[in-house]
N, C-alpha and C. Protein backbone atom coordinates (compact mmCIF):
# COMPACT_ATOMS: atom_id res chain seq x y z
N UNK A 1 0.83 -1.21 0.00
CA UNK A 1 0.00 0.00 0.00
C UNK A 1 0.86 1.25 0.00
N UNK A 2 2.07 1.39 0.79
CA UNK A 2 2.74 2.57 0.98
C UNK A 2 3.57 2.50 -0.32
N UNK A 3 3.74 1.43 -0.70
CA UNK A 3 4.88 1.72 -2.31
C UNK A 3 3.63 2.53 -3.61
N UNK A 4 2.30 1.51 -3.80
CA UNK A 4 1.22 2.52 -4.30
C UNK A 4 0.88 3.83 -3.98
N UNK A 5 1.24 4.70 -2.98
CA UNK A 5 1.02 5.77 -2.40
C UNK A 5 2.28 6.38 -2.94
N UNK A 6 3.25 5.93 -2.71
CA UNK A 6 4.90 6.85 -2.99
C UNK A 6 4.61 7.07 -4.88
N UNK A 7 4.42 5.43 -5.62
CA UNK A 7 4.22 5.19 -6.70
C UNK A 7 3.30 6.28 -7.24
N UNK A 8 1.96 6.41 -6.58
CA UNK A 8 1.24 7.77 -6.90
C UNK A 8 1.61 9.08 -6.81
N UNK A 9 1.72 9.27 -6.03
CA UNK A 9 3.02 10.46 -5.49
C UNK A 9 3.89 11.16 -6.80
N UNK A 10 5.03 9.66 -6.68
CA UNK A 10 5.58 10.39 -8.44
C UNK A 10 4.90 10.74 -8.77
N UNK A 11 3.99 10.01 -10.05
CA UNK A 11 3.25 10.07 -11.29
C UNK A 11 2.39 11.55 -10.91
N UNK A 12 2.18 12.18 -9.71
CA UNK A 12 1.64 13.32 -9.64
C UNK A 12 2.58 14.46 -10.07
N UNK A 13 3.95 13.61 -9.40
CA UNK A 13 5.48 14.92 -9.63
C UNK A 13 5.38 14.93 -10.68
N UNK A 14 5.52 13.75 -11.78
CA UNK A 14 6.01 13.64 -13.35
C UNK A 14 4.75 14.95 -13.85
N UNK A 15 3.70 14.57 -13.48
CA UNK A 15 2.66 15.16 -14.33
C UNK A 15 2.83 16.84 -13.87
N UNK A 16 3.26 16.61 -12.77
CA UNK A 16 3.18 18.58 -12.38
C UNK A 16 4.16 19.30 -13.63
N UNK A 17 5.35 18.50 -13.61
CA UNK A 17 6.61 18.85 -14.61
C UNK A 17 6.48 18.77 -15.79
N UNK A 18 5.36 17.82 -16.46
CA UNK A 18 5.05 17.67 -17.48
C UNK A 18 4.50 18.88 -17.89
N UNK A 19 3.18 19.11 -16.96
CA UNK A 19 2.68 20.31 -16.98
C UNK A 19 3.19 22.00 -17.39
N UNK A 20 4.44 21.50 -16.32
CA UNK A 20 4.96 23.12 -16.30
C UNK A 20 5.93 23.02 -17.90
N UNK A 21 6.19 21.86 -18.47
CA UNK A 21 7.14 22.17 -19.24
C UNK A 21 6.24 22.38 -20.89
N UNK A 22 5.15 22.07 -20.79
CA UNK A 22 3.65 21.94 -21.42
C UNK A 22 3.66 23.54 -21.34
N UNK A 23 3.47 24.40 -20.39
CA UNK A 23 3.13 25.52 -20.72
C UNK A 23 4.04 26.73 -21.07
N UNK A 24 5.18 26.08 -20.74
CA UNK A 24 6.43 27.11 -20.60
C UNK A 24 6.79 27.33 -22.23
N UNK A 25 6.76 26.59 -23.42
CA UNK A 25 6.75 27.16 -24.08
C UNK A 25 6.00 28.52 -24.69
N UNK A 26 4.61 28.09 -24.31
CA UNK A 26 3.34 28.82 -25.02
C UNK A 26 3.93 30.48 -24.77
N UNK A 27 4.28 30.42 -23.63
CA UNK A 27 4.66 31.51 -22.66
C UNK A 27 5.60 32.34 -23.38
N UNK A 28 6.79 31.60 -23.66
CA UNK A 28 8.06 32.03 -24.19
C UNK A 28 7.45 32.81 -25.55
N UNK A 29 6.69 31.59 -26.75
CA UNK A 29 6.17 32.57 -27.81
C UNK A 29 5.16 33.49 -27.31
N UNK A 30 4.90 33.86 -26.42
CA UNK A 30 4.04 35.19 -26.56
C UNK A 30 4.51 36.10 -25.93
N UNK A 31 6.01 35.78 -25.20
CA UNK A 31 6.62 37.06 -24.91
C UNK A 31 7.72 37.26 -26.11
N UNK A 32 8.21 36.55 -26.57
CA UNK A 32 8.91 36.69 -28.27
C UNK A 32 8.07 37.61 -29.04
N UNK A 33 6.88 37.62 -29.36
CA UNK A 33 5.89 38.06 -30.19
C UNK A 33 5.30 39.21 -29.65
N UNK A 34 5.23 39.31 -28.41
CA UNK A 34 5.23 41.01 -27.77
C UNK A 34 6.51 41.72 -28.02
N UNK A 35 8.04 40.78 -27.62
CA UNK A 35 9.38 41.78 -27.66
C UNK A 35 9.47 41.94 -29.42
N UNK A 36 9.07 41.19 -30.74
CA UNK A 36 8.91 41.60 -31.78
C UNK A 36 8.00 42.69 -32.15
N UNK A 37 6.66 42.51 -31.77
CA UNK A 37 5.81 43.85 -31.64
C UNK A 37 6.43 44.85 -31.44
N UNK A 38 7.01 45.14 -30.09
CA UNK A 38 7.66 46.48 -29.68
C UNK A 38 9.07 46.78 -30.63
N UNK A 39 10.01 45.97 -30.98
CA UNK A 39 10.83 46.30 -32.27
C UNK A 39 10.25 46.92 -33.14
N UNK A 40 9.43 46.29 -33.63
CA UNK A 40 8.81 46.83 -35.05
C UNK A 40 8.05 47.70 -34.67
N UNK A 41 7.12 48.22 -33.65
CA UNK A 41 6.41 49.56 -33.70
C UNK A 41 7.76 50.89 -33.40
N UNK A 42 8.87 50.47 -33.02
CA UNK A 42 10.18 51.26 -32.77
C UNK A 42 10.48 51.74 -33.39
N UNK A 43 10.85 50.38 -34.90
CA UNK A 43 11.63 50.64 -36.20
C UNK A 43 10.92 51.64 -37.07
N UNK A 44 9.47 51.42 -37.04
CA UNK A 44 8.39 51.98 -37.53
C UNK A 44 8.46 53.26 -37.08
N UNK A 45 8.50 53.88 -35.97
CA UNK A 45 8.57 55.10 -35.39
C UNK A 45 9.60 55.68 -35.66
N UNK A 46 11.05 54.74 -36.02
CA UNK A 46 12.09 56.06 -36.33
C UNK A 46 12.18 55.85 -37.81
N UNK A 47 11.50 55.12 -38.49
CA UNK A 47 11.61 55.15 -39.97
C UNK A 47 10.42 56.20 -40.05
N UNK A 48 9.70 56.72 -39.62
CA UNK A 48 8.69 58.23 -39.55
C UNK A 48 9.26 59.29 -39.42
N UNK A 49 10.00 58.86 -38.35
CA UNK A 49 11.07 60.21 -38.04
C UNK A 49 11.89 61.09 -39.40
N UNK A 50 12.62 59.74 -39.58
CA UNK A 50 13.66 60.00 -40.72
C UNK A 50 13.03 59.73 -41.50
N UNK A 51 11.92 59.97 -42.13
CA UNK A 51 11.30 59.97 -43.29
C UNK A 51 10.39 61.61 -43.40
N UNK A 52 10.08 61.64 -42.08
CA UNK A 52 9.36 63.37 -41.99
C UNK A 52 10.75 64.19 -41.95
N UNK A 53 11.72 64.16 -41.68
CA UNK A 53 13.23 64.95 -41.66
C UNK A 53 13.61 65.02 -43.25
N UNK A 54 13.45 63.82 -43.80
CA UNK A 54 13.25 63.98 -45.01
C UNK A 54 13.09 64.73 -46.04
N UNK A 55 11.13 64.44 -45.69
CA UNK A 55 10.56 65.19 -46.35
C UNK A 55 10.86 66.75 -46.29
N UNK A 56 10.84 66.56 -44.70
CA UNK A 56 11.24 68.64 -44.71
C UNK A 56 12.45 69.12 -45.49
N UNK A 57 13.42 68.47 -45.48
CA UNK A 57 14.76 69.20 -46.42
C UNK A 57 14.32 68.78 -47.96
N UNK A 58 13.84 67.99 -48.51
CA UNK A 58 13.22 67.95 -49.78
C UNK A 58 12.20 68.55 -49.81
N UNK A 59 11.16 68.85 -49.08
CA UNK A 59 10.31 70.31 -49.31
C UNK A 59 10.98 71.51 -49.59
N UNK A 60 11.90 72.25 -48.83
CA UNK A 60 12.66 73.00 -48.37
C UNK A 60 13.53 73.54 -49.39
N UNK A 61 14.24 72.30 -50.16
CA UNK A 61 15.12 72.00 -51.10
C UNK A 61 14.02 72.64 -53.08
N UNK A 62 13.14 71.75 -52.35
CA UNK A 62 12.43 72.00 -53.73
C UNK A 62 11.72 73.64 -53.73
N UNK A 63 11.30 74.18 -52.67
CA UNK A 63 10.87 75.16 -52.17
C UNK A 63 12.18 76.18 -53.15
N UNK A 64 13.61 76.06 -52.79
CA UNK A 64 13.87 77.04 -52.87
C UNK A 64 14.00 76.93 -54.38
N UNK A 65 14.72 75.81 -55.00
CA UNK A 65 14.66 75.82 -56.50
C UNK A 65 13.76 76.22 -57.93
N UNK A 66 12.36 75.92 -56.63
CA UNK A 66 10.94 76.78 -57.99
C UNK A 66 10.79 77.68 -57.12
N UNK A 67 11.64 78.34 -56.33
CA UNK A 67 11.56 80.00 -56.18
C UNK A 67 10.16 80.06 -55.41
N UNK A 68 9.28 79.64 -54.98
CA UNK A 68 7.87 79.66 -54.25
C UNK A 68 8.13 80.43 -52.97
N UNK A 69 9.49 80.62 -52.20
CA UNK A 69 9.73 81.23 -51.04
C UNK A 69 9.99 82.91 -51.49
N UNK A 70 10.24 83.65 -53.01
CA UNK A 70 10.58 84.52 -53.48
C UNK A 70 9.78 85.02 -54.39
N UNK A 71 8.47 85.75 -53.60
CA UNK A 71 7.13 85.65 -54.30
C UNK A 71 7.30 87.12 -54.51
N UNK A 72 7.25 87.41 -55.77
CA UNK A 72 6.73 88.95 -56.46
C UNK A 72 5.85 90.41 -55.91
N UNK A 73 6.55 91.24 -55.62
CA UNK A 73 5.60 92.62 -54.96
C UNK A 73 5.54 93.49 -55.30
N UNK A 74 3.87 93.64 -55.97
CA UNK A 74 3.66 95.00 -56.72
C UNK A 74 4.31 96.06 -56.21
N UNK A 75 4.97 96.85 -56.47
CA UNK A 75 5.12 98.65 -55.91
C UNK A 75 4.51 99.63 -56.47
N UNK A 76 4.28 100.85 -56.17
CA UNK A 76 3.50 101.26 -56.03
C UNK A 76 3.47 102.12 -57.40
N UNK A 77 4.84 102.30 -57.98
CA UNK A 77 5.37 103.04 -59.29
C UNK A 77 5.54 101.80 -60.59
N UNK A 78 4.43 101.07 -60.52
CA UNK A 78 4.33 99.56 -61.53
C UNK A 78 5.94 98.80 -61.42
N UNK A 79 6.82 99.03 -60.51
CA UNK A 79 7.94 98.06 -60.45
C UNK A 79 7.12 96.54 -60.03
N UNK A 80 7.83 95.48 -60.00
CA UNK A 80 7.77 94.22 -59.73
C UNK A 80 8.77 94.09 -58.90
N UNK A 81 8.86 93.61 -57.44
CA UNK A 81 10.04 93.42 -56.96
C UNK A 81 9.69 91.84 -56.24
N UNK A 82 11.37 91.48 -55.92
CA UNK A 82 11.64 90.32 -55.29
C UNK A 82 12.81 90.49 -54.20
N UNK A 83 12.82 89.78 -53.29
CA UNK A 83 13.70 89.72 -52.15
C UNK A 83 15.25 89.32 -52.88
N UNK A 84 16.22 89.80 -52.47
CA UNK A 84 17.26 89.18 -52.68
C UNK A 84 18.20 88.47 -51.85
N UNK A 85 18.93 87.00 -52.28
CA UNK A 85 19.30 86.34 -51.29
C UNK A 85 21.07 86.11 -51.49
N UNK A 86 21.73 86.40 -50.45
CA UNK A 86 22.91 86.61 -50.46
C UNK A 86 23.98 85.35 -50.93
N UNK A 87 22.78 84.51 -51.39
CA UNK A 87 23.10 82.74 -51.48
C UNK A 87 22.83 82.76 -52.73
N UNK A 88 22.10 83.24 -53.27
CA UNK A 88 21.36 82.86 -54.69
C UNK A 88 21.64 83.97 -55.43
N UNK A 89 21.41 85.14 -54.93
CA UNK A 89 21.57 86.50 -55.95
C UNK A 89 20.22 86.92 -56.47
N UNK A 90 20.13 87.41 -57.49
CA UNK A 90 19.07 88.05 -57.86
C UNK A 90 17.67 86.98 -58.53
N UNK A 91 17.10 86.18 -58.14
CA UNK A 91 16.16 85.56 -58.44
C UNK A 91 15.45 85.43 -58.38
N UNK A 92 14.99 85.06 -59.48
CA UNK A 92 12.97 85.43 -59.77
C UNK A 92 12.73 83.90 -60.41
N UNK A 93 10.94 83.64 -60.76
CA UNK A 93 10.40 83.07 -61.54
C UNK A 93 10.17 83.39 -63.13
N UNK A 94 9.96 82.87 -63.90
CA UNK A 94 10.06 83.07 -65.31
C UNK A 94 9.16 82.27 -66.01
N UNK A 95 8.17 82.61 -67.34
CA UNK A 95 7.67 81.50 -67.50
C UNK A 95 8.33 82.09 -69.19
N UNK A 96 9.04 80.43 -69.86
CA UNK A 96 9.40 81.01 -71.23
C UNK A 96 8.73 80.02 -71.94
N UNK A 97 8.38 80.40 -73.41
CA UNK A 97 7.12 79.63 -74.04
C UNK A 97 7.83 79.72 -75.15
N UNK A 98 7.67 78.95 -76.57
CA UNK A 98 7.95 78.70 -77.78
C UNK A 98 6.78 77.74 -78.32
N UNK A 99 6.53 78.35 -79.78
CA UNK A 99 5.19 77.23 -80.61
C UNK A 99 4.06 76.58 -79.09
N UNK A 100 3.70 77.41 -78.75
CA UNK A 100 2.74 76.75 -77.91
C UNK A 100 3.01 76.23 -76.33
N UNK A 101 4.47 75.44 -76.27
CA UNK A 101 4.88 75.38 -75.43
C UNK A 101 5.60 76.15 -74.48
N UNK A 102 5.54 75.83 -72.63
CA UNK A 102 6.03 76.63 -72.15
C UNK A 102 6.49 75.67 -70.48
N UNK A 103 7.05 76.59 -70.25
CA UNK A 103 7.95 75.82 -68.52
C UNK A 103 8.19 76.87 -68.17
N UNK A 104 7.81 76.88 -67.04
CA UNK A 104 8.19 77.86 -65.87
C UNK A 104 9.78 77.28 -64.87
N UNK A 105 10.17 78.53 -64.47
CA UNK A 105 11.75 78.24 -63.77
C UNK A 105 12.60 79.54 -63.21
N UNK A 106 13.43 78.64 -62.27
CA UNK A 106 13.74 80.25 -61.44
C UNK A 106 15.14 80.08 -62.68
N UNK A 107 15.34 81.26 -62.68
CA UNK A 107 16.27 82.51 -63.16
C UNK A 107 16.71 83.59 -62.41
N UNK A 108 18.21 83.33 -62.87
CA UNK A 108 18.88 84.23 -62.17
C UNK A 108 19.28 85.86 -62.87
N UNK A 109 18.54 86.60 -62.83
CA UNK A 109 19.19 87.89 -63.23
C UNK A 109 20.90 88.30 -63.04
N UNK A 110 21.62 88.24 -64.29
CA UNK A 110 23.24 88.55 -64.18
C UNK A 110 23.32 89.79 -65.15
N UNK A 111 23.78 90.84 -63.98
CA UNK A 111 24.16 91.95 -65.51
C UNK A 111 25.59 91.64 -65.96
N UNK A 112 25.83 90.80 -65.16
CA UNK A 112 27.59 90.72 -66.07
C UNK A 112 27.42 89.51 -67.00
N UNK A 113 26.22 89.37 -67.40
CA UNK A 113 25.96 88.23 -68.66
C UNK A 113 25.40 88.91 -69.69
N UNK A 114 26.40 88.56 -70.77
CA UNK A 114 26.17 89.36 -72.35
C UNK A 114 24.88 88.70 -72.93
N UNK A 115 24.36 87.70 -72.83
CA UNK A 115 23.16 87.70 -73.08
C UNK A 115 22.63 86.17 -72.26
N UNK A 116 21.00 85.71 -72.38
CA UNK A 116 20.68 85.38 -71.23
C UNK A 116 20.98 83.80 -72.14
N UNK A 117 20.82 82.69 -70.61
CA UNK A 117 21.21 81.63 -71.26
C UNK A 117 20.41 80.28 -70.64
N UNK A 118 20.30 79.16 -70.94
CA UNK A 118 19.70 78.01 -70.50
C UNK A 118 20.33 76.70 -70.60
N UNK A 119 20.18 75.76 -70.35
CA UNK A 119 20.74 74.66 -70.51
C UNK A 119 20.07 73.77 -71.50
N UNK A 120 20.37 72.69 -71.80
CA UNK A 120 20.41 72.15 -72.98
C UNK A 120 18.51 71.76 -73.15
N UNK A 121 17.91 71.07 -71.93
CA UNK A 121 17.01 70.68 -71.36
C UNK A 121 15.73 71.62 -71.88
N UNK A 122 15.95 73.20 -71.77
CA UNK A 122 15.39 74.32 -72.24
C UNK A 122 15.27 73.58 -73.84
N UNK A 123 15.53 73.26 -74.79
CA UNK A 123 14.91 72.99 -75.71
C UNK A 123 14.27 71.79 -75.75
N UNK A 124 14.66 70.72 -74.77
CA UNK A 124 13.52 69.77 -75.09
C UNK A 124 12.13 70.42 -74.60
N UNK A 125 12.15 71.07 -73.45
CA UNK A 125 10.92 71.21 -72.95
C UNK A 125 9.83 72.28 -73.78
N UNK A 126 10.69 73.55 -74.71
CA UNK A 126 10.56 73.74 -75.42
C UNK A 126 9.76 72.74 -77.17
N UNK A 127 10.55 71.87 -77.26
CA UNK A 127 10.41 71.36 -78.38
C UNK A 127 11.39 72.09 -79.74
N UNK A 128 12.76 72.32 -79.57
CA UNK A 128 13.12 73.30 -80.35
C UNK A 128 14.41 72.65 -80.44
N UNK A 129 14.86 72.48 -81.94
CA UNK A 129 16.02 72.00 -82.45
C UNK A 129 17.69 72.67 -82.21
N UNK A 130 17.98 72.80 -80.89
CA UNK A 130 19.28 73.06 -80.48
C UNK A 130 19.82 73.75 -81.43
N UNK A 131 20.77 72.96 -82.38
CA UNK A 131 21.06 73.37 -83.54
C UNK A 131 20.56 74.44 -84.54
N UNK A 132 19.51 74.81 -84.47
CA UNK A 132 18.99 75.20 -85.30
C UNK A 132 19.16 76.59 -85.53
N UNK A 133 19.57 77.08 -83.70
CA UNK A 133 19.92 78.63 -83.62
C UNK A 133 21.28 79.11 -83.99
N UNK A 134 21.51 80.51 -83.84
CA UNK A 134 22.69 81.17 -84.20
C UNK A 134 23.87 80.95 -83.84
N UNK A 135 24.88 80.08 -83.72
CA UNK A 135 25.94 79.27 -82.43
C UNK A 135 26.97 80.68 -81.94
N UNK A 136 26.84 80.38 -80.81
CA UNK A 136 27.42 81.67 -80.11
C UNK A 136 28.59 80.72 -78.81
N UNK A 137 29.45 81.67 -78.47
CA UNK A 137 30.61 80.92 -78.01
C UNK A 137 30.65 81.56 -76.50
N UNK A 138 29.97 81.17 -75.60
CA UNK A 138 30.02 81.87 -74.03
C UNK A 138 31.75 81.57 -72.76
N UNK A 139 31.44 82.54 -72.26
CA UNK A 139 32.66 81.95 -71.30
C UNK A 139 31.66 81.40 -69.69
N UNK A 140 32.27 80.31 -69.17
CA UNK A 140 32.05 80.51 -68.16
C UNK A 140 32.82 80.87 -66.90
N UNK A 141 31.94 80.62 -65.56
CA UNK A 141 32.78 81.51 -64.42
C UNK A 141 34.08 80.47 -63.79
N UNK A 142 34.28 79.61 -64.95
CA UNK A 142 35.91 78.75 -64.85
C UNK A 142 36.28 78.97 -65.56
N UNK A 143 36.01 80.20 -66.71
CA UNK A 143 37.15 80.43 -67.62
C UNK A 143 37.25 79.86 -68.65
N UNK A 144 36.22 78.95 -68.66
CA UNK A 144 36.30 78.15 -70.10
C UNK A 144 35.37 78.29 -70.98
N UNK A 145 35.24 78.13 -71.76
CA UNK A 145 34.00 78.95 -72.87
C UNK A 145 33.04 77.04 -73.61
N UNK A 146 32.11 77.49 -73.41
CA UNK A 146 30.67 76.97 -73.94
C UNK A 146 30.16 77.22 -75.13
N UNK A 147 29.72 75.96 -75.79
CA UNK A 147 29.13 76.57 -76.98
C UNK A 147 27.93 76.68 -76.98
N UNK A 148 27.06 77.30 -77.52
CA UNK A 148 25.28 77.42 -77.38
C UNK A 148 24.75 77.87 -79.02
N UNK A 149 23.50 78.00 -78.82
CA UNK A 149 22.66 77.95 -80.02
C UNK A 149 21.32 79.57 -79.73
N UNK A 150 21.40 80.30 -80.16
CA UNK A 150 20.89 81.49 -79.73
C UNK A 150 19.47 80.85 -80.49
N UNK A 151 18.41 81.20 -79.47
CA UNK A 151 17.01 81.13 -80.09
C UNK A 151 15.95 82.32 -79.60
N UNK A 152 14.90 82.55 -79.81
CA UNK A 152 14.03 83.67 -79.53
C UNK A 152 12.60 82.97 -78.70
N UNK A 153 12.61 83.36 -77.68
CA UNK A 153 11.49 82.85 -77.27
C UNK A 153 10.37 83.95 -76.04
N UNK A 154 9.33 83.49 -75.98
CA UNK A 154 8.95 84.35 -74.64
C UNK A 154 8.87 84.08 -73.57
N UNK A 155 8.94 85.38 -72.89
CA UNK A 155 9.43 85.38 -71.47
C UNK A 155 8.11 85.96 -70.62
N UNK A 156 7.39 85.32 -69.84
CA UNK A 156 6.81 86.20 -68.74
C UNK A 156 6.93 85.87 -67.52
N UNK A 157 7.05 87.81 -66.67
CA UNK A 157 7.47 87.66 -65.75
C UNK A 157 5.77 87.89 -64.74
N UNK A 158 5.93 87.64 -63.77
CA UNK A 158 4.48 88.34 -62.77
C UNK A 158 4.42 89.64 -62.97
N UNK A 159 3.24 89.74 -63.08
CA UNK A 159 2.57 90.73 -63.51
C UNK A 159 3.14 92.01 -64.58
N UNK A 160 3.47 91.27 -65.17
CA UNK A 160 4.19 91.93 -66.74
C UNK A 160 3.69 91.78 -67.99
N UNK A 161 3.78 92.69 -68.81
CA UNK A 161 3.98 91.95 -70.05
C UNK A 161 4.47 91.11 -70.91
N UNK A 162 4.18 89.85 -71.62
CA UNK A 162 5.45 89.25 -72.10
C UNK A 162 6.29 90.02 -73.62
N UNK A 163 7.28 89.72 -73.29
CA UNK A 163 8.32 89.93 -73.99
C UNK A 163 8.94 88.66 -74.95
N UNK A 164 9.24 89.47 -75.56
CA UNK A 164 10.81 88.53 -76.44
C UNK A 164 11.75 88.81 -76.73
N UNK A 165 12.69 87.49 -76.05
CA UNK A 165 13.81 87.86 -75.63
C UNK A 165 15.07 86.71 -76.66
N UNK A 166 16.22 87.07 -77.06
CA UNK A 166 17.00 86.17 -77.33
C UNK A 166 17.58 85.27 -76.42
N UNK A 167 17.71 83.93 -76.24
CA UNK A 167 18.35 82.87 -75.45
C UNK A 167 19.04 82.07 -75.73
N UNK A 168 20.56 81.95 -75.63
CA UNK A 168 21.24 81.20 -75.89
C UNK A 168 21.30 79.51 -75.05
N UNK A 169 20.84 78.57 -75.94
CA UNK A 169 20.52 77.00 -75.07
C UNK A 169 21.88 76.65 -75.37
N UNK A 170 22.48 76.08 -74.23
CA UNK A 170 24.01 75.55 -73.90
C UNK A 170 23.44 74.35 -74.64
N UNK A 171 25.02 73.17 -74.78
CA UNK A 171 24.88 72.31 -75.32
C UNK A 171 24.81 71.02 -73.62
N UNK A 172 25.24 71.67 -72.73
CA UNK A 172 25.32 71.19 -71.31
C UNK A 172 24.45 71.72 -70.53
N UNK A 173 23.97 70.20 -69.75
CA UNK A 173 22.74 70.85 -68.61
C UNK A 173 23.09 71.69 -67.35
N UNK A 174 24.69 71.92 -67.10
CA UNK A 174 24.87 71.87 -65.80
C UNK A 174 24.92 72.98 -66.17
N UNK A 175 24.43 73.68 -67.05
CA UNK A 175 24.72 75.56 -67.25
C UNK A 175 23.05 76.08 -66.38
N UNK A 176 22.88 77.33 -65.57
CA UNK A 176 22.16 77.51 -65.39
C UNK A 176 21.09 78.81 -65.78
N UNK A 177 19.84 78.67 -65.60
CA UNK A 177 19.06 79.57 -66.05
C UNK A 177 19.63 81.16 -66.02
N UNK A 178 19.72 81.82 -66.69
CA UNK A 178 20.50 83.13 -66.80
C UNK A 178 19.66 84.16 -67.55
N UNK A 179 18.87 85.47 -66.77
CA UNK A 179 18.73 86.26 -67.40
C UNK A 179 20.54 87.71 -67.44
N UNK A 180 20.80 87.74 -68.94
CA UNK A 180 21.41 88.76 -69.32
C UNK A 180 21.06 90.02 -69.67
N UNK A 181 22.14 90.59 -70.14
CA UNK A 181 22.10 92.27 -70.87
C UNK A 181 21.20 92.42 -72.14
N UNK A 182 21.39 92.17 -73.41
CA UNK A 182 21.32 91.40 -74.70
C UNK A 182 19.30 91.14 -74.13
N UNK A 183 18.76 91.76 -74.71
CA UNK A 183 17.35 91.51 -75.72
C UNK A 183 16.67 91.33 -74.10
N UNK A 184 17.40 91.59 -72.82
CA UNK A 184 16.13 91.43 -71.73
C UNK A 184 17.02 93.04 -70.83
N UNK A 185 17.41 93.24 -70.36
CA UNK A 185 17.94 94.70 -69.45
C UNK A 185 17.73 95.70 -70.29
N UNK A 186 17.80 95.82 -71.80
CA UNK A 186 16.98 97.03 -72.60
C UNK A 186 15.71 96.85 -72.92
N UNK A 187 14.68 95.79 -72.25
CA UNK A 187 13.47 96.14 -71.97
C UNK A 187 12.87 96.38 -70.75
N UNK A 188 13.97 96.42 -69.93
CA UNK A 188 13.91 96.27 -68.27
C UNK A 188 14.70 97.10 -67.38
N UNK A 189 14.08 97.81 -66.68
CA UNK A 189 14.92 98.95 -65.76
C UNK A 189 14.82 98.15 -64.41
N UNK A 190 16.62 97.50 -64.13
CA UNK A 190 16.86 96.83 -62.70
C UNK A 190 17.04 98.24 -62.14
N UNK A 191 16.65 97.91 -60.54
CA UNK A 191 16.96 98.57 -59.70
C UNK A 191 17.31 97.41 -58.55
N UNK A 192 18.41 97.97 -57.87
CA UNK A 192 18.83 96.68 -56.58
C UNK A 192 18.98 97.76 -55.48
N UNK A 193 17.91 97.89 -54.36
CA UNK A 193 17.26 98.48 -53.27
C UNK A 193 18.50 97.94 -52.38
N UNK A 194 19.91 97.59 -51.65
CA UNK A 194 20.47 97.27 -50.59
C UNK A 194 19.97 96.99 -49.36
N UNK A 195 19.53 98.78 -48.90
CA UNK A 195 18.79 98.38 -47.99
C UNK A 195 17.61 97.87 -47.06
N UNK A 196 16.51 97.52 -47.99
CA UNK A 196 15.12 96.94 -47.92
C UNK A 196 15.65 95.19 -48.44
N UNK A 197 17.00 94.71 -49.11
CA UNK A 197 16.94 93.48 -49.35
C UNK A 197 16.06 93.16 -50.66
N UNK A 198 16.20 93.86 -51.63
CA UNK A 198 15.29 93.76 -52.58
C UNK A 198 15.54 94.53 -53.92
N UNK A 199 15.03 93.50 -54.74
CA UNK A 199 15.57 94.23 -56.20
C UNK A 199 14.14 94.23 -57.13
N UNK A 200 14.10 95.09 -57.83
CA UNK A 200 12.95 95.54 -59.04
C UNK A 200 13.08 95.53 -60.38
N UNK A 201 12.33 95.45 -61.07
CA UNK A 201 11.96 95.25 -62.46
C UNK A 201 11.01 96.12 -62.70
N UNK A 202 11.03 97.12 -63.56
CA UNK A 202 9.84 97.46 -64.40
C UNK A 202 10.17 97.57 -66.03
N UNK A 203 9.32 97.30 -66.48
CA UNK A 203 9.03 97.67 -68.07
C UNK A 203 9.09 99.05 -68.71
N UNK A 204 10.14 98.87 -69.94
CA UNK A 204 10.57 100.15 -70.50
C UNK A 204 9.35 100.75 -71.23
């Protein structure tokens, strides 16, 4: 009787251990699967982060390139003015059109540019055969000279009239938007204000 009693005894131990080793997994995967949860709502949270940090310097970035931060102000004597930035220089928006087509783009006003200029890109968007214009031989600010293709196209500025202006399209994209002297400053009286931070345009 007492060996049946001890004998029972075990088989109660075995089964308690059985038991505990029965549940101890279940346990383990659902604290695995909570400490994965919390990873991934983590990873998730700083991939938001650095994805809204992102976005802000590519807002920011794109902001300043289509000029949207350097918005146009009537004055009171029909000038057009714009802020000027000690980073960028004299820049405005532009919209230039040929046969129908047209693209808007910031431009930089240079009076030390003999006439105004674009990059190669300006005629696809255009639709206009590179070649086709007057070939003119530019220098640039390394001293080395560019070749381009002079074409005629229009120009409007906010709240202006459009004009037409001659534009020389580089054969290279890395040249940038350039208003010059040559067919746009003799229809245009600059004025550069110092101390208000601001430069003007009006129509001759």
């Amino acid at each position: 009787m007492k060996e049946e009693v001890q004998e029972s005894d075990q088989m109660a131990d075995e089964n308690r251990a059985n038991t505990g080793r029965s549940m101890s997994p279940p346990f383990r995967h659902l604290f695995v699967a909570v400490l994965l949860i919390g990873l991934a709502l983590g990873a998730s949270y700083a991939g938001y982060l650095v994805a809204s940090s992102a976005y802000s310097q590519l807002r920011t970035l794109v902001s300043r390139l289509t000029g949207t931060n350097n918005q146009p102000i009537q004055s009171a004597n029909g000038s057009v003015c714009w802020s000027t930035s000690s980073r960028d220089g004299l820049v405005l928006q532009a919209t230039l059109a040929n046969a129908g087509r047209a693209v808007t783009v910031t431009m930089a006003v240079d009076t030390g540019a003999y006439i105004s200029a674009a990059p190669r890109e300006l005629a696809t968007e255009l639709g206009v055969n590179p070649y086709s214009g007057n070939p003119v031989e530019l220098g640039s600010v390394y001293g080395q000279s560019e070749v381009g293709y002079i074409h005629t196209v229009s120009l409007t500025l906010a709240n202006m009239h459009t004009v037409q202006i001659p534009i020389a399209i580089m054969l290279s994209n890395s040249v940038p938007y350039v208003l010059g002297r040559q067919g746009f400053l003799n229809q245009f009286t600059l004025q550069v204000e110092q101390s208000s931070s601001m430069f003007c345009l009006k129509q001759n």
